[in-house]
C-alpha atoms as a PDB file:
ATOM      1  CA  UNK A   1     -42.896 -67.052  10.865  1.00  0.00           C
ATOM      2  CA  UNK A   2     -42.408 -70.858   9.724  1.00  0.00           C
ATOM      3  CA  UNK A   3     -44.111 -71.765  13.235  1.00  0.00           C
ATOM      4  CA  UNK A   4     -47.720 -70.457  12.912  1.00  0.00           C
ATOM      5  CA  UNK A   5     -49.483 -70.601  16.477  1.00  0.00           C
ATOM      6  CA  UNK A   6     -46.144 -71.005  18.638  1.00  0.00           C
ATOM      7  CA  UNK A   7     -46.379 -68.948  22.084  1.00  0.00           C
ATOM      8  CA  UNK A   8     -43.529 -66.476  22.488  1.00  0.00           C
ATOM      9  CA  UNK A   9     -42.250 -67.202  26.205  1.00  0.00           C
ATOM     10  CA  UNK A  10     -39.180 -65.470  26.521  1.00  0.00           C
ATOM     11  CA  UNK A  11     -37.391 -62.356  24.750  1.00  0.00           C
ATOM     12  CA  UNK A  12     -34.283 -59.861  24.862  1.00  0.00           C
ATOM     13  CA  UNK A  13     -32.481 -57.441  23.487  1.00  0.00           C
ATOM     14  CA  UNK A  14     -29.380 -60.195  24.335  1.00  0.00           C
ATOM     15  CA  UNK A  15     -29.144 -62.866  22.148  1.00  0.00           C
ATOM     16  CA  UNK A  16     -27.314 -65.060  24.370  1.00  0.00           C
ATOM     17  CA  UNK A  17     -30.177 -64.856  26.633  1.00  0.00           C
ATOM     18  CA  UNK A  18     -32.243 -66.213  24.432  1.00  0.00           C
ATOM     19  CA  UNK A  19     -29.721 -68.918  23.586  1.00  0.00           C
ATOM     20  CA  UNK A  20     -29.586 -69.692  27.083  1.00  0.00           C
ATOM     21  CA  UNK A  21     -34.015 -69.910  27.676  1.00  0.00           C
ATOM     22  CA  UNK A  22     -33.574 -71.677  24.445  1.00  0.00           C
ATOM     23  CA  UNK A  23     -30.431 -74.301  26.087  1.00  0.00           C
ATOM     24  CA  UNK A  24     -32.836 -74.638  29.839  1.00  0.00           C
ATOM     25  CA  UNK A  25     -35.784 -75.552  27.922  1.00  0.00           C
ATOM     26  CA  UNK A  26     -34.192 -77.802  25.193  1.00  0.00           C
ATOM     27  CA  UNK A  27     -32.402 -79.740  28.677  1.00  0.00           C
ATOM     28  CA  UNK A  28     -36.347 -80.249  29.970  1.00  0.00           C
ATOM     29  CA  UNK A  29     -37.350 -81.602  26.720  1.00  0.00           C
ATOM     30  CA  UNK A  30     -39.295 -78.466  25.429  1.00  0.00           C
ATOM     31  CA  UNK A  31     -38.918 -77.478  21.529  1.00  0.00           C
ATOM     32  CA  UNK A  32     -38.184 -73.817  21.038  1.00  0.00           C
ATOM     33  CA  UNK A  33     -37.258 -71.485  18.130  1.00  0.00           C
ATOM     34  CA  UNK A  34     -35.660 -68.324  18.171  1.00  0.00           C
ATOM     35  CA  UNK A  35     -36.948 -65.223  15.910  1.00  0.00           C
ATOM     36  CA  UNK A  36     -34.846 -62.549  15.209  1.00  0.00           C
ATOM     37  CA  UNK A  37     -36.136 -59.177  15.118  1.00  0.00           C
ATOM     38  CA  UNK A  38     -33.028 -56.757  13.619  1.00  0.00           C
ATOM     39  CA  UNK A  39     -32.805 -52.821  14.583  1.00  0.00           C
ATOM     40  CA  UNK A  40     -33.937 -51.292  11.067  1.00  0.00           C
ATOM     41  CA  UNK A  41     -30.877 -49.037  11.972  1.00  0.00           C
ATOM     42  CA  UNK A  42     -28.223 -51.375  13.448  1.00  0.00           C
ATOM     43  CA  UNK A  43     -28.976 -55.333  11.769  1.00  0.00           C
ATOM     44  CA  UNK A  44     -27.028 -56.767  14.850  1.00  0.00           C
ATOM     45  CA  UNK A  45     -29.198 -55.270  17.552  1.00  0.00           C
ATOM     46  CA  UNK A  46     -32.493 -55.434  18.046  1.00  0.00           C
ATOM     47  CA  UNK A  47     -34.756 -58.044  20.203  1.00  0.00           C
ATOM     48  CA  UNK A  48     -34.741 -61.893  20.169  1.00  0.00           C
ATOM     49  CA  UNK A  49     -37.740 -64.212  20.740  1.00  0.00           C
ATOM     50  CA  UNK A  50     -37.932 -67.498  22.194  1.00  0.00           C
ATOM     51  CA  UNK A  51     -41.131 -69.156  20.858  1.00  0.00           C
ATOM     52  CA  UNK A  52     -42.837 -73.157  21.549  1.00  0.00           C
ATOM     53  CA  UNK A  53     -45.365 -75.104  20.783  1.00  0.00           C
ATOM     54  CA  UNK A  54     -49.108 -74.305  22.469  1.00  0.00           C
ATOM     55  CA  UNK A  55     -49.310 -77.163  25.099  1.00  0.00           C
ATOM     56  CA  UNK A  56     -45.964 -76.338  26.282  1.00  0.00           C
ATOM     57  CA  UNK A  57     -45.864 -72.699  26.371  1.00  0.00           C
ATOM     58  CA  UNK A  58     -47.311 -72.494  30.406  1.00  0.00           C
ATOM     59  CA  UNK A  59     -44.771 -75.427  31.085  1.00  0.00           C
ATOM     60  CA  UNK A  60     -41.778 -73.844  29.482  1.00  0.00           C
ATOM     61  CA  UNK A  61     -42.290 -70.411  31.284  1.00  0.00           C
ATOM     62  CA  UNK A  62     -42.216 -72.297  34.591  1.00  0.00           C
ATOM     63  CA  UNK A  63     -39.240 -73.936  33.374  1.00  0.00           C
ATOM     64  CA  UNK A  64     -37.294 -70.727  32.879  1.00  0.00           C
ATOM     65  CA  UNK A  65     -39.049 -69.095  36.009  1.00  0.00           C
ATOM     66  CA  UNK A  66     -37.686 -72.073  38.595  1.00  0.00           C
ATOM     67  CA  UNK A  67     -33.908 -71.448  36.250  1.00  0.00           C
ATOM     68  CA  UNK A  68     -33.920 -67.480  37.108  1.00  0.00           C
ATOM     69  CA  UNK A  69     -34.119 -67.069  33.084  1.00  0.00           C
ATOM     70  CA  UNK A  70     -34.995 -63.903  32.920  1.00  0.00           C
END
């Protein structure tokens, strides 16, 4: 990953979930990326992960905690 030492603080099997955590936390001025991990069997599927920066990781889960991103 391009983003050594970012904290993974959200993740789904539904992208758009992660496009959402990634929307909430983007709205509270926290930087995010999302990582794609593909199904080796189906490319489309497979788990999403919402990652930030170190000194934001404990603020950006409360974030998405007090949005019901879950």
């Amino acid at each position: 990953m391009a983003n050594e030492g970012w904290i993974k603080v959200f993740s789904s099997n539904q992208e758009y979930q992660v496009k959402i955590a990634e929307d909430v936390l983007k709205q509270n001025g926290i930087e995010s990326h999302i990582v794609k991990h593909p199904d080796s069997a189906f490319p489309s599927m497979g788990e999403a992960v919402l990652f930030t920066v170190p000194d934001k990781a404990e603020r950006a889960k409360a974030v998405l905690a007090e949005n019901d991103v879950k």
